[in-house]
C-alpha atoms as a PDB file:
ATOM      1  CA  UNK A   1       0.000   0.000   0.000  1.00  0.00           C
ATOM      2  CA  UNK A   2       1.411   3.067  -0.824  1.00  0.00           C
ATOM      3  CA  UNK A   3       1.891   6.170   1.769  1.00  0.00           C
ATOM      4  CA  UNK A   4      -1.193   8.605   3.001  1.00  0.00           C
ATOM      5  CA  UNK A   5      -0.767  12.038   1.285  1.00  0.00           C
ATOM      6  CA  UNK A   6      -1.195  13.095   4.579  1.00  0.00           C
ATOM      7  CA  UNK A   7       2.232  12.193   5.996  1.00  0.00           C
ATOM      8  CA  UNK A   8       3.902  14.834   4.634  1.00  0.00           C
ATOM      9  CA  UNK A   9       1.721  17.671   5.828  1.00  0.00           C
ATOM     10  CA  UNK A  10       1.577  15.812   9.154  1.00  0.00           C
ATOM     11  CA  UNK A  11       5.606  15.714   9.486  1.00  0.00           C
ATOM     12  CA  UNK A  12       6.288  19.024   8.072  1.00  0.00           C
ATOM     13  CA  UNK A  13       3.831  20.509  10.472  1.00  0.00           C
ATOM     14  CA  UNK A  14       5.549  18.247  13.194  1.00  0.00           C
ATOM     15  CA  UNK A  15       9.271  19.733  12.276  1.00  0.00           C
ATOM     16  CA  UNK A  16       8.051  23.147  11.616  1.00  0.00           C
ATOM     17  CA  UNK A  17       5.801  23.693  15.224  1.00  0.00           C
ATOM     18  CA  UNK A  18       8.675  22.003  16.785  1.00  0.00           C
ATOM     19  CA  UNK A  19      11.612  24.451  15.459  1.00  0.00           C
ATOM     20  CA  UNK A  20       9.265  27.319  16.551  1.00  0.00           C
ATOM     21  CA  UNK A  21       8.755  26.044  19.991  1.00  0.00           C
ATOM     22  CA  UNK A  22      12.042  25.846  20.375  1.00  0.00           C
ATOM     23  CA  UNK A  23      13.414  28.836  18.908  1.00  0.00           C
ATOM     24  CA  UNK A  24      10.223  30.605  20.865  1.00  0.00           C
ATOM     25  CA  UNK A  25      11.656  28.962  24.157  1.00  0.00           C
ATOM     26  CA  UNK A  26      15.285  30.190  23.506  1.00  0.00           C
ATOM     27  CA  UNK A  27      14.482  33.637  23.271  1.00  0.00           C
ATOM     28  CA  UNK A  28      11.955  34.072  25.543  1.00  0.00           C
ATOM     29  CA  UNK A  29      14.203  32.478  28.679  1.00  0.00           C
ATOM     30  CA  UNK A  30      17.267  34.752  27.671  1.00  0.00           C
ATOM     31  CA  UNK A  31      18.406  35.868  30.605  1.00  0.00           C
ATOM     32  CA  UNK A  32      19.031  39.292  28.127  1.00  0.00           C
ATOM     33  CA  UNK A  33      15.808  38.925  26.886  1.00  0.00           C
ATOM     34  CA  UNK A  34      15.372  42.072  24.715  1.00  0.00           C
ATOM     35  CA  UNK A  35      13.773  43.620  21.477  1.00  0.00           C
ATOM     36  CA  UNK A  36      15.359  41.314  19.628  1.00  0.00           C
ATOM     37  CA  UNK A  37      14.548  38.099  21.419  1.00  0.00           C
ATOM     38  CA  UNK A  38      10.901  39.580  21.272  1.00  0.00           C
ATOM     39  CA  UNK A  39      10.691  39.436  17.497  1.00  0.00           C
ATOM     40  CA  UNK A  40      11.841  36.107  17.307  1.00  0.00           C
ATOM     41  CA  UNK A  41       9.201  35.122  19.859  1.00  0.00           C
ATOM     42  CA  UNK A  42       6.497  37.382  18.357  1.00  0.00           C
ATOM     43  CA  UNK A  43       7.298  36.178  14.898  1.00  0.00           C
ATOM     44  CA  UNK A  44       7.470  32.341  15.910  1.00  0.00           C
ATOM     45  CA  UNK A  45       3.831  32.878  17.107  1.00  0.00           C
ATOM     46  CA  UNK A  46       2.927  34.718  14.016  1.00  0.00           C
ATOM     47  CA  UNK A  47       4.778  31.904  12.072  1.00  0.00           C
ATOM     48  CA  UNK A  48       2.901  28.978  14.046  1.00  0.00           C
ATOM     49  CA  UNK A  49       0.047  30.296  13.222  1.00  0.00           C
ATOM     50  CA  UNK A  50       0.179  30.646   9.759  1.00  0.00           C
ATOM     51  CA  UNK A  51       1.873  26.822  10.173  1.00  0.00           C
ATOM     52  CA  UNK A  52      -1.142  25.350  11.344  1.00  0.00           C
ATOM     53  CA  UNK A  53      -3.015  27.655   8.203  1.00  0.00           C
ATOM     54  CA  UNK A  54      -1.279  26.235   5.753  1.00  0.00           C
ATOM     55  CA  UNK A  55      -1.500  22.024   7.462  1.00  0.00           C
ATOM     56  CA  UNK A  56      -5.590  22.460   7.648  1.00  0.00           C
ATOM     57  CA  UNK A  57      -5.871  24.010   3.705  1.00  0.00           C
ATOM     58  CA  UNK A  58      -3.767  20.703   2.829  1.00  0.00           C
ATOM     59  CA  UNK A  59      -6.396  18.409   4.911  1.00  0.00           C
ATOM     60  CA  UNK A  60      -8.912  19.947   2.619  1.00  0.00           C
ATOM     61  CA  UNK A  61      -7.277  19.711  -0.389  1.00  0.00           C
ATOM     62  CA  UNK A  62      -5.897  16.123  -0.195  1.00  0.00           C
ATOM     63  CA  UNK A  63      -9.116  15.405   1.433  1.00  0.00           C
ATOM     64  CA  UNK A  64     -11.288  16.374  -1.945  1.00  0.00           C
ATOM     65  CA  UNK A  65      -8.477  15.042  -4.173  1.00  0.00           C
ATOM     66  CA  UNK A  66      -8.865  11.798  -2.909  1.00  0.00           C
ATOM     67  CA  UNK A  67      -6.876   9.320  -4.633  1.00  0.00           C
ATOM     68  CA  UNK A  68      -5.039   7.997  -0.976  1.00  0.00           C
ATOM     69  CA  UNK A  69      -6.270   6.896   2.590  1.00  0.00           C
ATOM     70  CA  UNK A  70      -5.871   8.834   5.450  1.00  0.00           C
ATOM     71  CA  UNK A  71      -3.766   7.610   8.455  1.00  0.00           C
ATOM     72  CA  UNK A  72      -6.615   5.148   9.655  1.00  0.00           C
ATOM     73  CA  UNK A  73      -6.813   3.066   6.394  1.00  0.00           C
ATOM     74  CA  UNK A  74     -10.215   5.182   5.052  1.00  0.00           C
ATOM     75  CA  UNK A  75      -9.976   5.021   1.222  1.00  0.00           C
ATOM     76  CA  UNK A  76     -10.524   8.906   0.022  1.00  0.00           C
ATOM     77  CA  UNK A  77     -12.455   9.029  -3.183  1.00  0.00           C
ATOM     78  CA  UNK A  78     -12.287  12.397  -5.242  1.00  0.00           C
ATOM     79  CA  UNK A  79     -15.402  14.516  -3.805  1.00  0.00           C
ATOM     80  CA  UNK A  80     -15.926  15.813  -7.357  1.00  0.00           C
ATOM     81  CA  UNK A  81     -15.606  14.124 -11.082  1.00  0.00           C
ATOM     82  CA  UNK A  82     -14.531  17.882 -12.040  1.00  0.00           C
ATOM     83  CA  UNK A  83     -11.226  17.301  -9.513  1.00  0.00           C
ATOM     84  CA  UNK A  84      -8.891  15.512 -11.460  1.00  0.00           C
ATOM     85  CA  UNK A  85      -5.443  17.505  -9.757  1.00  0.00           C
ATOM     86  CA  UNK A  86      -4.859  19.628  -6.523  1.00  0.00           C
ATOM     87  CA  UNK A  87      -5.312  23.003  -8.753  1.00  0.00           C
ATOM     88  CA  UNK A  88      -8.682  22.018  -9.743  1.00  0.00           C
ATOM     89  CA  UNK A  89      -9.750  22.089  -5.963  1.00  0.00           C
ATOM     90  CA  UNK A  90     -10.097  25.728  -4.647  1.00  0.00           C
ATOM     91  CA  UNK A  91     -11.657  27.274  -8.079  1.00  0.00           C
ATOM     92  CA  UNK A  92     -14.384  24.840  -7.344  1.00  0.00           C
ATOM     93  CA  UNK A  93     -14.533  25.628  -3.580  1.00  0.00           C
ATOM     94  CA  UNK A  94     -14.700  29.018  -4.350  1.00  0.00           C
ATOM     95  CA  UNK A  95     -17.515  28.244  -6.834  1.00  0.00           C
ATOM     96  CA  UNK A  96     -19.812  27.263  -4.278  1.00  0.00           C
ATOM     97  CA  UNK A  97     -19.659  30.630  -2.571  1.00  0.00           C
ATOM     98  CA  UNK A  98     -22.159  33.633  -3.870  1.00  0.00           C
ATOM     99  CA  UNK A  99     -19.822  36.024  -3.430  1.00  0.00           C
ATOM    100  CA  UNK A 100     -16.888  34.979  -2.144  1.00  0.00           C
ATOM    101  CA  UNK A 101     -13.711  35.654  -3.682  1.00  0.00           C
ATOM    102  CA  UNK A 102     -10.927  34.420  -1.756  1.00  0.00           C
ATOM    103  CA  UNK A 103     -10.309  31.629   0.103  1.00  0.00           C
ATOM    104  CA  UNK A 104     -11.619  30.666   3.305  1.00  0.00           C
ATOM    105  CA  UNK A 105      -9.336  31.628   6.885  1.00  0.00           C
ATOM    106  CA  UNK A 106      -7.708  28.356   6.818  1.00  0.00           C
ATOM    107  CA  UNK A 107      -7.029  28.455  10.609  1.00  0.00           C
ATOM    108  CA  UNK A 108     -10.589  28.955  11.301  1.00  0.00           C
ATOM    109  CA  UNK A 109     -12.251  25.323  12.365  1.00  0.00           C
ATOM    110  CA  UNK A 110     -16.113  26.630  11.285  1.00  0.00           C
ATOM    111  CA  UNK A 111     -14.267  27.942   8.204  1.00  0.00           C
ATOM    112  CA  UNK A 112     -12.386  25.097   7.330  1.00  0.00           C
ATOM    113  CA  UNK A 113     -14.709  22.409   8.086  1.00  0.00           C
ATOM    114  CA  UNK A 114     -17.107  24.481   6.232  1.00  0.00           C
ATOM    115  CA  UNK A 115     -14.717  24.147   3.081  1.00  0.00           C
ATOM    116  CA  UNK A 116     -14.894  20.576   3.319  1.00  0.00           C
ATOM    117  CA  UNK A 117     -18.166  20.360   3.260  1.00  0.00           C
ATOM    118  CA  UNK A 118     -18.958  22.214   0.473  1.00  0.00           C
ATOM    119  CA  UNK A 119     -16.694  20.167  -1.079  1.00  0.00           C
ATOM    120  CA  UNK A 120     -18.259  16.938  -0.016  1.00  0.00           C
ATOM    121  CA  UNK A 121     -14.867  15.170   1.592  1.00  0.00           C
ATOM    122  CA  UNK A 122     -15.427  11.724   2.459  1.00  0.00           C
ATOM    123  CA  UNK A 123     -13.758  12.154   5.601  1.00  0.00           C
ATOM    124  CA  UNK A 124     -15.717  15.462   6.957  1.00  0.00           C
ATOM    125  CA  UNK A 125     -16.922  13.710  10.301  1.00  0.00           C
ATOM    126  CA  UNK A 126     -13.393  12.599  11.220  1.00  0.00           C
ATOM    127  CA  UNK A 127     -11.962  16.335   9.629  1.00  0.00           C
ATOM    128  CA  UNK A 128     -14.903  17.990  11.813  1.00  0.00           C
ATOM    129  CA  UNK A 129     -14.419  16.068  14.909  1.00  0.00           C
ATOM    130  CA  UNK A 130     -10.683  17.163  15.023  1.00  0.00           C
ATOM    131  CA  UNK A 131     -10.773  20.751  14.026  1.00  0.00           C
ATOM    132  CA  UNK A 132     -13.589  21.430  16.234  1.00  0.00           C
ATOM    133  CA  UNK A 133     -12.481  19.304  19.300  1.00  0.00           C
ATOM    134  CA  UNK A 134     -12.089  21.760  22.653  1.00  0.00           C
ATOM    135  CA  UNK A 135      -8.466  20.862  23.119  1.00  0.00           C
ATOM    136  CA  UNK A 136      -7.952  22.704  20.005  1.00  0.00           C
ATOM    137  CA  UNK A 137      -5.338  25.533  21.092  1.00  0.00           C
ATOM    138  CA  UNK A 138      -6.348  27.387  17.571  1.00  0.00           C
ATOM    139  CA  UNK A 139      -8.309  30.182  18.786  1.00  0.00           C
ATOM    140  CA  UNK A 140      -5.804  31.218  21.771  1.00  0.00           C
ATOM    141  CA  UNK A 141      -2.721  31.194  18.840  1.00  0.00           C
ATOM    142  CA  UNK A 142      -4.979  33.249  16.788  1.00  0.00           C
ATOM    143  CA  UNK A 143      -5.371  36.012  19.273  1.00  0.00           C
ATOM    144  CA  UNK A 144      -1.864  36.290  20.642  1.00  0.00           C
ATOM    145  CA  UNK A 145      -0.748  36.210  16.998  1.00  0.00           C
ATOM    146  CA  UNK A 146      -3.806  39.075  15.976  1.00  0.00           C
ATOM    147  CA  UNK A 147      -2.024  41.194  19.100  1.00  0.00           C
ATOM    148  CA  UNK A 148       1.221  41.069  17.888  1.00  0.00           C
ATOM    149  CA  UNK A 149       0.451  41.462  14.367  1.00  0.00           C
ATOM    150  CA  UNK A 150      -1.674  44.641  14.967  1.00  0.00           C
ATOM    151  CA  UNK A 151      -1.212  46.270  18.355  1.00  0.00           C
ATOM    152  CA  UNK A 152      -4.827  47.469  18.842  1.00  0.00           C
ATOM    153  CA  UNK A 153      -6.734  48.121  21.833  1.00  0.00           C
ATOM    154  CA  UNK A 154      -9.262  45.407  20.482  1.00  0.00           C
ATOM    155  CA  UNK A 155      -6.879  42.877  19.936  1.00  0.00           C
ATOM    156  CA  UNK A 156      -4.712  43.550  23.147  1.00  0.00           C
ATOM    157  CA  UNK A 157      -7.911  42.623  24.721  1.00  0.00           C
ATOM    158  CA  UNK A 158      -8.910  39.599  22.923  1.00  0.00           C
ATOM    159  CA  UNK A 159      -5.214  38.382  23.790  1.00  0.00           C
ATOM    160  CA  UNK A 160      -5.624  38.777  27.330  1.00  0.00           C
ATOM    161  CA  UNK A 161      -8.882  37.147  27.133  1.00  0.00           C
ATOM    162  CA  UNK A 162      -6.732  34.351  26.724  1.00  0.00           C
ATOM    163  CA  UNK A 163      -6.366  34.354  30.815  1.00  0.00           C
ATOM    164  CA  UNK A 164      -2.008  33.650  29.474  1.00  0.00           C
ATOM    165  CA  UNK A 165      -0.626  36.471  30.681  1.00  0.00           C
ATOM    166  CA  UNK A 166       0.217  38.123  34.149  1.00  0.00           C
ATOM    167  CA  UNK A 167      -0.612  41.540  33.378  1.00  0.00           C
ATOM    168  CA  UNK A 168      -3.753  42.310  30.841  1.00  0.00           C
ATOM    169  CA  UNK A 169      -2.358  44.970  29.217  1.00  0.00           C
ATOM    170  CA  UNK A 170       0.768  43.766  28.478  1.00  0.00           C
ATOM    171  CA  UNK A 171       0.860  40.191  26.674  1.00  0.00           C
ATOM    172  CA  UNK A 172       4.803  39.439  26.579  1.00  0.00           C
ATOM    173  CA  UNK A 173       6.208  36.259  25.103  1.00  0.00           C
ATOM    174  CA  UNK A 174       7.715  35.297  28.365  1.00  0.00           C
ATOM    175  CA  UNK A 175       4.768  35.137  30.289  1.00  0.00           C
ATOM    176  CA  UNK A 176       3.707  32.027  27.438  1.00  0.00           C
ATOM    177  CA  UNK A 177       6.996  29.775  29.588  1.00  0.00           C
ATOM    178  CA  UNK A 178       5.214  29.441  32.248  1.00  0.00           C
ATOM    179  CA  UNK A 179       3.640  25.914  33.020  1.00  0.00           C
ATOM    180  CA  UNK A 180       0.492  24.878  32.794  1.00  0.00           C
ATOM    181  CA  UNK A 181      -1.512  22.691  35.018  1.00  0.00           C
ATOM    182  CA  UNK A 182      -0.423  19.931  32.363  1.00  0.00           C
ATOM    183  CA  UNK A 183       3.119  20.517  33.405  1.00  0.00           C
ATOM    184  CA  UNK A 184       3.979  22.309  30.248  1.00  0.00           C
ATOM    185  CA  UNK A 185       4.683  25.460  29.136  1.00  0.00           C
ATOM    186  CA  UNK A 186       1.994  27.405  27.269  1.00  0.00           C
ATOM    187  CA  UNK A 187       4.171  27.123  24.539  1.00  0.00           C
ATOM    188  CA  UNK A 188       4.801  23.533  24.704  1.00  0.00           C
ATOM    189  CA  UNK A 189       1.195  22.415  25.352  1.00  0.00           C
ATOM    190  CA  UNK A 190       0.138  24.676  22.353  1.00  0.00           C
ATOM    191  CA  UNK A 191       2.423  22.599  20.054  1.00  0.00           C
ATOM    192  CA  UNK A 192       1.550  19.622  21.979  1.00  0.00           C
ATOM    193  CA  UNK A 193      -2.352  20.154  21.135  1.00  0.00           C
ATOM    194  CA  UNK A 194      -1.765  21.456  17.796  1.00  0.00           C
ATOM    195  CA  UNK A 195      -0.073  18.185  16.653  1.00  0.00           C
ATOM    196  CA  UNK A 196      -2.757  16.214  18.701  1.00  0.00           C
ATOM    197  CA  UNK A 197      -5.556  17.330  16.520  1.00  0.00           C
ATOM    198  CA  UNK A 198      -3.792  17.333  13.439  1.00  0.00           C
ATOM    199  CA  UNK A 199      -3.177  13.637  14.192  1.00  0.00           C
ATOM    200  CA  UNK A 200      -6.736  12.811  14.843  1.00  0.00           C
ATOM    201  CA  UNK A 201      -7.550  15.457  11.455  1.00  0.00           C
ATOM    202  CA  UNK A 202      -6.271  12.835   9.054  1.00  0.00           C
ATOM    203  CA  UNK A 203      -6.816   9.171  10.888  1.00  0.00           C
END
C-alpha cells in the first residue's frame, strides 16, 4: 500500500511547530531577553500560526483530491468528477460561494470544516471532529498572533482574554513559559495540542 498524502503535511507541520517552539523557548528564557529576542518570539507565534493555516488548507485539499487513505486506512475518493489535480480544488470551492472571492481563513475550524463540506470530503466527520475538538489551542494562537500582528486596543484585549498572561495589558512572550496545570509550558502544550488534533484530522 502506498503512503497517506497526509504524511507529509503531518511531518512538516511536526518539524516546523517544533523548530518554533524551540526557537520561541530560547528567546523568551534569555536571561538578556530584549527587542530582539521579542521578534523572534512574536514572529514564531505569528509563524505557528500561519503553520497550522497552511497544514488544515492541505487536509482539505488532499481530502477532496482523494486518490489515498488517510492515516486510519479510510480510502478517500475524489469529492468531485470535475477534480482531477490539486489546482482544480479551490476554483471549485470558491464556486460554491455567492460572493466569495478568496479563500476561506484556513485556521478557522467553522471555516475550514465548512470548506470541506462544500466540497463533499469523504472524511468530513473525522476532519470535523478534530478541528472542532475543545483541546484545540487554535483560537488562543490566533489572538496572541492578531495582538502582535496589529497592536490594537481590540486585539490587546482579545489576547488577554486568553487568561495567558500576568498583566492584561501587556501580553509578553515570556509570560507564554510558564507551566500549565499539564506541566507544560503554554508554549509547549500549544504545540503539543496542535499536533494532537492534526493527528486525529487525518486518521
Amino acid at each position: 500500500m502506498s503512503e497517506s498524502a497526509f504524511n507529509g503535511p503531518l511531518r512538516r507541520l511536526r518539524q516546523e511547530t517544533m523548530w518554533l517552539q524551540r526557537e520561541f523557548i530560547l528567546a523568551a528564557l534569555d536571561p538578556d531577553y530584549g527587542r530582539r529576542a521579542q521578534l523572534t518570539c512574536e514572529g514564531a507565534v505569528l509563524r505557528l500560526h500561519d503553520s497550522w493555516a497552511r497544514f488544515c488548507r492541505e487536509v482539505i485539499v488532499i481530502s477532496a483530491v482523494g486518490r489515498t487513505t488517510t492515516l486510519g486506512g479510510l480510502q478517500l475518493t475524489p469529492c468531485n468528477p470535475a477534480i482531477k489535480k490539486r489546482a482544480s480544488v479551490i476554483p471549485i470551492l470558491l464556486s460554491t460561494y455567492k460572493k466569495k472571492k478568496y479563500e476561506p481563513k484556513w485556521f478557522d475550524a467553522t471555516e475550514c470544516i465548512d470548506a470541506g463540506s462544500r466540497l463533499s470530503i469523504v472524511n468530513l466527520s473525522t476532519v470535523s471532529a478534530a478541528l472542532g475538538a475543545t483541546n484545540s489551542p487554535a483560537e488562543e494562537i490566533k489572538h496572541v498572533r492578531n495582538f502582535y500582528a496589529h497592536r490594537k486596543k481590540g486585539t490587546c484585549m482579545n489576547a488577554a482574554g486568553t487568561n495567558l498572561f500576568l498583566r492584561p495589558t501587556r501580553p509578553i512572550p515570556p509570560d507564554l513559559t510558564r507551566y500549565t496545570s499539564g506541566g507544560n509550558m503554554v508554549i509547549e502544550a500549544w504545540v503539543t495540542d496542535l499536533l494532537t488534533v492534526a493527528t486525529a484530522a487525518v486518521q
